[in-house]
N, C-alpha and C. Protein backbone atom coordinates (compact mmCIF):
# COMPACT_ATOMS: atom_id res chain seq x y z
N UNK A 1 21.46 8.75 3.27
CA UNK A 1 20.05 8.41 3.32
C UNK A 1 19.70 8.07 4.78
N UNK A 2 18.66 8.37 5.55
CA UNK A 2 18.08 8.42 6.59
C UNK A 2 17.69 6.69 6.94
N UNK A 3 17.99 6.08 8.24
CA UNK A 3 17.54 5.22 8.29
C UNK A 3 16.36 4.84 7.81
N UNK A 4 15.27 5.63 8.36
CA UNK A 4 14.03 5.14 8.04
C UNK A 4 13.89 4.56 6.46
N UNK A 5 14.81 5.40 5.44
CA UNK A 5 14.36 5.27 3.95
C UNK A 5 15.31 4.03 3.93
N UNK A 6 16.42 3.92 4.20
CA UNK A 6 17.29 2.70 4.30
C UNK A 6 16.72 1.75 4.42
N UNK A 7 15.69 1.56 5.36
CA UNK A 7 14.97 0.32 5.85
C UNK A 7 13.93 0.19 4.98
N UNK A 8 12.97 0.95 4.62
CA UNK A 8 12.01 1.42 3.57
C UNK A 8 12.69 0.49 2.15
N UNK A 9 14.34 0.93 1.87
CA UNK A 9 14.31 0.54 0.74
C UNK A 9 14.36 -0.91 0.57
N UNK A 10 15.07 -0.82 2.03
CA UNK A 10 15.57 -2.76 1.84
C UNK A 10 14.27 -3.50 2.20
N UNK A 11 13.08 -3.31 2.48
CA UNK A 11 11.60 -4.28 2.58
C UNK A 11 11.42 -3.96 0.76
N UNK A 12 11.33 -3.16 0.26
CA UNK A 12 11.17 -2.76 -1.10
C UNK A 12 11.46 -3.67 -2.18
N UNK A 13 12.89 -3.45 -1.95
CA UNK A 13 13.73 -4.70 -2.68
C UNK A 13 13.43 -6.08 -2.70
N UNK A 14 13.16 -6.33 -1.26
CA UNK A 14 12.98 -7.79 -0.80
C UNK A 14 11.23 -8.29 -1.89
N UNK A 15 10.67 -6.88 -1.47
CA UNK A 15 9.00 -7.34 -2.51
C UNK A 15 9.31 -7.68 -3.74
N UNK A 16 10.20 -6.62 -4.30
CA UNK A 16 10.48 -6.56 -5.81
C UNK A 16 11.20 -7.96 -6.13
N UNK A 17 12.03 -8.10 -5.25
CA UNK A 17 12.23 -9.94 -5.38
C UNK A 17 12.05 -10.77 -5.48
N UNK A 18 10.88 -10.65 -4.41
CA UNK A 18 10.06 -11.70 -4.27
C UNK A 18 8.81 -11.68 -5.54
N UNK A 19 8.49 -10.55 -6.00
CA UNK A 19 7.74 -9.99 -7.42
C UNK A 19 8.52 -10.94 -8.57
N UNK A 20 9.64 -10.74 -8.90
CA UNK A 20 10.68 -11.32 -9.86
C UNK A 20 10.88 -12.60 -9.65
N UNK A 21 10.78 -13.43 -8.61
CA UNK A 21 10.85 -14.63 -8.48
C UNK A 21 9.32 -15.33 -8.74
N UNK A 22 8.41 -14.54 -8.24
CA UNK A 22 7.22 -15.06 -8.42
C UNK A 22 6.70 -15.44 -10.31
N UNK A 23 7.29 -14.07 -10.75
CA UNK A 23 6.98 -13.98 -12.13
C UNK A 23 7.74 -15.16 -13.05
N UNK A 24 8.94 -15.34 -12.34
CA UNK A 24 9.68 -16.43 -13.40
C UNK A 24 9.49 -17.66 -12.90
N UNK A 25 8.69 -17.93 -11.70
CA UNK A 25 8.31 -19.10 -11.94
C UNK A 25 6.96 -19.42 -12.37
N UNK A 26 6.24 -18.95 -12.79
CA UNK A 26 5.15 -19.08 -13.57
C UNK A 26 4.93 -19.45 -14.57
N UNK A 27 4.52 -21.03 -14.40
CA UNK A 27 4.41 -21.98 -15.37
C UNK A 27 3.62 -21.78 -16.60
N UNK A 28 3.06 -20.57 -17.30
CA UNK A 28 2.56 -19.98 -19.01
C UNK A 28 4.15 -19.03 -19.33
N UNK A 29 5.00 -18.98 -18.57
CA UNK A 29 6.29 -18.44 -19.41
C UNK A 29 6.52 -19.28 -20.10
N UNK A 30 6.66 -18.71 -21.30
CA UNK A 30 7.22 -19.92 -22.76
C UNK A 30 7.85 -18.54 -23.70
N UNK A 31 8.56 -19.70 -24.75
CA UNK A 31 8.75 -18.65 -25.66
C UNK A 31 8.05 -18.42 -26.93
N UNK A 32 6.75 -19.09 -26.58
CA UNK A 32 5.78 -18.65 -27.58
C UNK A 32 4.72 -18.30 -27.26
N UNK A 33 4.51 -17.36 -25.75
CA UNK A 33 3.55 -16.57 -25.39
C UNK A 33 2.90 -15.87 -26.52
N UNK A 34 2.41 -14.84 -26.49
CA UNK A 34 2.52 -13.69 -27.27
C UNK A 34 2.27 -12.33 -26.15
N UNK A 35 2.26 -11.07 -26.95
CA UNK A 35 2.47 -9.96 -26.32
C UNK A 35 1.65 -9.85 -25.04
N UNK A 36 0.27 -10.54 -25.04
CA UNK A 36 -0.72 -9.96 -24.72
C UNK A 36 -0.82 -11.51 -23.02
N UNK A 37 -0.14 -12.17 -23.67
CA UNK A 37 0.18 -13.63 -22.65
C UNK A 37 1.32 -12.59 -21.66
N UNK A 38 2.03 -12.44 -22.73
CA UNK A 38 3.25 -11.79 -21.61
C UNK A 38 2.71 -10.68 -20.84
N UNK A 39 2.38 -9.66 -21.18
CA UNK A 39 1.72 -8.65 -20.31
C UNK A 39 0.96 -9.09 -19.22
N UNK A 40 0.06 -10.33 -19.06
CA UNK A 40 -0.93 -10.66 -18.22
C UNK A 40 0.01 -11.30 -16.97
N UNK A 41 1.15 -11.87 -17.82
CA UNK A 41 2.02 -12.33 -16.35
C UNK A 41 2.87 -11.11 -15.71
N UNK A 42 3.00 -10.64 -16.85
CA UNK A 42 3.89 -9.42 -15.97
C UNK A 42 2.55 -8.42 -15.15
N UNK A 43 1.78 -7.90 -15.17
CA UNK A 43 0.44 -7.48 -15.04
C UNK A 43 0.25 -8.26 -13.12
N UNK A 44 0.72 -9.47 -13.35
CA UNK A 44 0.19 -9.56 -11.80
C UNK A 44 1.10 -9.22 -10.83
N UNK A 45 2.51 -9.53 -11.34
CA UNK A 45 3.63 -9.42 -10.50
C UNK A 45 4.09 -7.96 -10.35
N UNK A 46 3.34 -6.85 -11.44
CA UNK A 46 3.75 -5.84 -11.06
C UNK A 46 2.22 -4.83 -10.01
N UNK A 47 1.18 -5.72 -10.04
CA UNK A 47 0.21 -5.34 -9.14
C UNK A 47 0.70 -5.63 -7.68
N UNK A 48 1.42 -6.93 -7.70
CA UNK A 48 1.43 -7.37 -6.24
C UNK A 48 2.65 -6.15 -5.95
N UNK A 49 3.26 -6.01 -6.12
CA UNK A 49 4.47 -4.83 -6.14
C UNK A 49 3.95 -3.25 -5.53
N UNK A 50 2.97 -2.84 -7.04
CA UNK A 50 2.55 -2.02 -6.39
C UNK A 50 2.16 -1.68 -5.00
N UNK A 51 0.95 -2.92 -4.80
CA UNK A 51 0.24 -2.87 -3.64
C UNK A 51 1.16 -2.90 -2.22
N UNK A 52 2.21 -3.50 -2.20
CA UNK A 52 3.18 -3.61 -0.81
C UNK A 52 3.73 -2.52 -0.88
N UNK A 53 4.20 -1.77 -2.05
CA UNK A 53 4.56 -0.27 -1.57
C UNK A 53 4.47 0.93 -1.93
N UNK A 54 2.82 0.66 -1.78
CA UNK A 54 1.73 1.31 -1.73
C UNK A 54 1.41 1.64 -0.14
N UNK A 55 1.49 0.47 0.27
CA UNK A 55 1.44 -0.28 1.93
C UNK A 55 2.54 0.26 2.80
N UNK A 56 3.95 0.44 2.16
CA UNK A 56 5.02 0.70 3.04
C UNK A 56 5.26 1.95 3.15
N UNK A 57 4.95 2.69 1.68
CA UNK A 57 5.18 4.26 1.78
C UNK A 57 4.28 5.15 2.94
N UNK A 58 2.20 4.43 3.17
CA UNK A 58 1.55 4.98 3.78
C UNK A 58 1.90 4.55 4.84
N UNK A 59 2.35 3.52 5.61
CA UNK A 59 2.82 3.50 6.74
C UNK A 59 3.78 3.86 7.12
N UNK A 60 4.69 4.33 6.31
CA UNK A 60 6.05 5.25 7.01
C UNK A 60 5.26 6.88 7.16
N UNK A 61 4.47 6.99 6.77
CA UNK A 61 3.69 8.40 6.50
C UNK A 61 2.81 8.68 7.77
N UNK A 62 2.16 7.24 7.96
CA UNK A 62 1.19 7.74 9.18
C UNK A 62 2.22 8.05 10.65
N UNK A 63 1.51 9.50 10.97
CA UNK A 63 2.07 9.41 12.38
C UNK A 63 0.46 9.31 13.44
N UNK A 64 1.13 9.57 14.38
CA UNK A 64 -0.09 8.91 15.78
C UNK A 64 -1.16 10.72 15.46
N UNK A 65 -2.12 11.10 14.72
CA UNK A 65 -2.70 12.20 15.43
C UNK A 65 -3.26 12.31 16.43
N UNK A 66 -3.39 13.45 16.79
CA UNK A 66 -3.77 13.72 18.44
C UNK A 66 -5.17 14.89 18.64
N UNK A 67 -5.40 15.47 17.30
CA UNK A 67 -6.64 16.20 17.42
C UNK A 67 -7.05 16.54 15.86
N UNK A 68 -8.46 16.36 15.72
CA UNK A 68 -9.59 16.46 14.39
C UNK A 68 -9.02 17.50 13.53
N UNK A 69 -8.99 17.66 12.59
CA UNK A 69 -8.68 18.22 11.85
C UNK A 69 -9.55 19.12 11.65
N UNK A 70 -11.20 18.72 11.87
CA UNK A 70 -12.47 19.50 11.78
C UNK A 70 -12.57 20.64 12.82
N UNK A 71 -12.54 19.57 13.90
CA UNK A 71 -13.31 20.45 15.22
C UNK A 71 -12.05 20.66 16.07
N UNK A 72 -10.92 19.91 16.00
CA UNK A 72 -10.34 19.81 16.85
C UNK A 72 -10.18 19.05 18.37
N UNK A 73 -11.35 18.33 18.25
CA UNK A 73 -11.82 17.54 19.37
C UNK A 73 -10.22 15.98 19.56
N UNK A 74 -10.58 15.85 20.67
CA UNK A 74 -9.42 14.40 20.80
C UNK A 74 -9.74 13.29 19.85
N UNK A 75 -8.60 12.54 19.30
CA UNK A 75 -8.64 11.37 18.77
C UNK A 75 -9.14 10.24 18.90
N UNK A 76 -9.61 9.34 19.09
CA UNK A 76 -8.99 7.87 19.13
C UNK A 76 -8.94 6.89 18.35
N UNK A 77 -7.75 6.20 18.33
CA UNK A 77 -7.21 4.73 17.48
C UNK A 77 -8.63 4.01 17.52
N UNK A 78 -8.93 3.64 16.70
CA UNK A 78 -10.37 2.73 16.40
C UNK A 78 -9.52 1.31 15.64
N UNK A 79 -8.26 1.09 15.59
CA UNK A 79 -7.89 0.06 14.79
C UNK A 79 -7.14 0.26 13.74
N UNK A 80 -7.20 -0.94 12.76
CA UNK A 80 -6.61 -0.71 11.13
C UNK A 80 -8.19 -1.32 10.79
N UNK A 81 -7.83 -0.71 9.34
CA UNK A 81 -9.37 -0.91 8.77
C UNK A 81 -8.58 -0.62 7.53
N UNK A 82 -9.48 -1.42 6.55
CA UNK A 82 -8.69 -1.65 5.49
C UNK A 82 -9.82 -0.65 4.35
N UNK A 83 -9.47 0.10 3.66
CA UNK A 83 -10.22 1.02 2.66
C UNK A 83 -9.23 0.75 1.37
N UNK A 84 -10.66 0.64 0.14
CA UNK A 84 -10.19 0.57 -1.02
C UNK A 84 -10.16 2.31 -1.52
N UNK A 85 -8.80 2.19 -2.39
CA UNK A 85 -8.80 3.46 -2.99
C UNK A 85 -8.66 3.22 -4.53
N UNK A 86 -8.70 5.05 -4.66
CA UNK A 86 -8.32 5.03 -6.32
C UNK A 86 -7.45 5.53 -6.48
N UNK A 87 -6.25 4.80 -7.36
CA UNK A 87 -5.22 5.70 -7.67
C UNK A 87 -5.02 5.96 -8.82
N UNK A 88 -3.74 6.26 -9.58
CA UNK A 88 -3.62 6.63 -11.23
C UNK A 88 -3.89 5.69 -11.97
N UNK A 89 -3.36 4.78 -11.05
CA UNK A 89 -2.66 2.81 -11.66
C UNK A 89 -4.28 2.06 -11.49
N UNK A 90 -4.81 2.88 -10.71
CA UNK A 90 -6.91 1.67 -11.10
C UNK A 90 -6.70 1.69 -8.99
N UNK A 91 -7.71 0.68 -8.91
CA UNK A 91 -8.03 0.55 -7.17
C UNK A 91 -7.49 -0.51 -6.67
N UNK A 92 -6.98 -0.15 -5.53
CA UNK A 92 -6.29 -1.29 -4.34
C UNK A 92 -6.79 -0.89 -3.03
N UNK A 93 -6.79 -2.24 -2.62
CA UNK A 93 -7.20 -1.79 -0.89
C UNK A 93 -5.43 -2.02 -0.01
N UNK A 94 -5.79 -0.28 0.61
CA UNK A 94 -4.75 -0.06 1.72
C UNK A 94 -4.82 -0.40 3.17
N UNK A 95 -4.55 -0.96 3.90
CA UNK A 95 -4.67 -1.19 5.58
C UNK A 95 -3.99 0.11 6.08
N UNK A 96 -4.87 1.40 6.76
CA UNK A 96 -4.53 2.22 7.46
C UNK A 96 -5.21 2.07 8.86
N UNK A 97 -4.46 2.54 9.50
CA UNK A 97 -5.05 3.17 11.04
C UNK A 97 -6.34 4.09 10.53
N UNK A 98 -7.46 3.79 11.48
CA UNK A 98 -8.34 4.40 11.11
C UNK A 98 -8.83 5.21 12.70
N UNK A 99 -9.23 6.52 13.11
CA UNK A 99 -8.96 7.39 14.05
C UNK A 99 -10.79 8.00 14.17
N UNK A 100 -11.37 8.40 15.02
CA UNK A 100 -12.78 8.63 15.30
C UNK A 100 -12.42 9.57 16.33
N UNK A 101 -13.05 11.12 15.91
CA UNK A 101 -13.44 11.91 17.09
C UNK A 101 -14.43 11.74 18.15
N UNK A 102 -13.64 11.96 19.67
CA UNK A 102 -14.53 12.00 20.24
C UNK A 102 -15.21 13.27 20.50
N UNK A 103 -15.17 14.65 19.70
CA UNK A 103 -16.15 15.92 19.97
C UNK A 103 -17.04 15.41 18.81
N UNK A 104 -16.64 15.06 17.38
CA UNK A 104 -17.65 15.28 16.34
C UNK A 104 -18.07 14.09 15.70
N UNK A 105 -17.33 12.68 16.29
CA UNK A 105 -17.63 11.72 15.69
C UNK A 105 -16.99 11.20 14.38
N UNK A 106 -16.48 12.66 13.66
CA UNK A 106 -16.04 12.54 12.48
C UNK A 106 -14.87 11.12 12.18
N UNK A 107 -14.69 10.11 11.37
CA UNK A 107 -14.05 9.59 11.33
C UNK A 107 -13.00 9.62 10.11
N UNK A 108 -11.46 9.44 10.26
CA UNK A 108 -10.86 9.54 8.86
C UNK A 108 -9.75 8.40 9.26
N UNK A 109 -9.09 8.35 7.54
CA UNK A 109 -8.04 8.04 7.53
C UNK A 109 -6.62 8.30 6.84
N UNK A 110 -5.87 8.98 8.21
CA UNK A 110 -4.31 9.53 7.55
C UNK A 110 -3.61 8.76 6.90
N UNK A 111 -2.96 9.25 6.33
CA UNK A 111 -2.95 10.25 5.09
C UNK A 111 -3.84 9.97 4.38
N UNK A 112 -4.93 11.14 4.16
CA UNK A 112 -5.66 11.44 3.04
C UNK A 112 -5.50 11.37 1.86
């Protein structure tokens, strides 16, 4: 396995840990939840999960672009800017690099 994914996996783990620790200490664990108690705790700890590597996959993904995809005009870094998306799992907001042409103005953010 390639460093990069090596490193990828071990921040991964560390969330999912920190996910699993969060969940069992959460003071409505009992053993007379019911289904719908239990789901709501598991429900947050597996959102916060999602969302960090959601976070780690698009940032191993972004590289630096260097020209529009439209026009072809030059880049520039405008920052991180945080955009909510939609995914299969419902909406989360991602922190990407966000990039603005200087021929067309057009602004995006990689990966699409």
């Amino acid at each position: 396995m390639s460093s990069k994914r090596e490193d990828l996996k071990a921040r991964m783990l560390a969330q999912a840990e920190a996910a699993i620790d969060r969940l069992l200490s959460d003071e409505r664990l009992s053993e007379a939840m019911t289904l719908s108690d239990i789901e709501a705790v598991i429900g947050v700890s597996e959102a916060d999960f999602r969302q960090g590597a959601l976070e780690e996959i698009i940032a191993i993904q972004q590289e630096m672009p260097t020209r529009c995809p439209l026009c072809g005009g030059k880049l520039r870094n405008k920052g991180k800017r945080e955009k909510r998306v939609v995914t299969l799992r419902g909406e989360t907001d991602v922190e990407r690099s966000y990039y603005q042409c200087e021929g067309c103005s057009q602004g995006y953010f990689p990966p699409r």
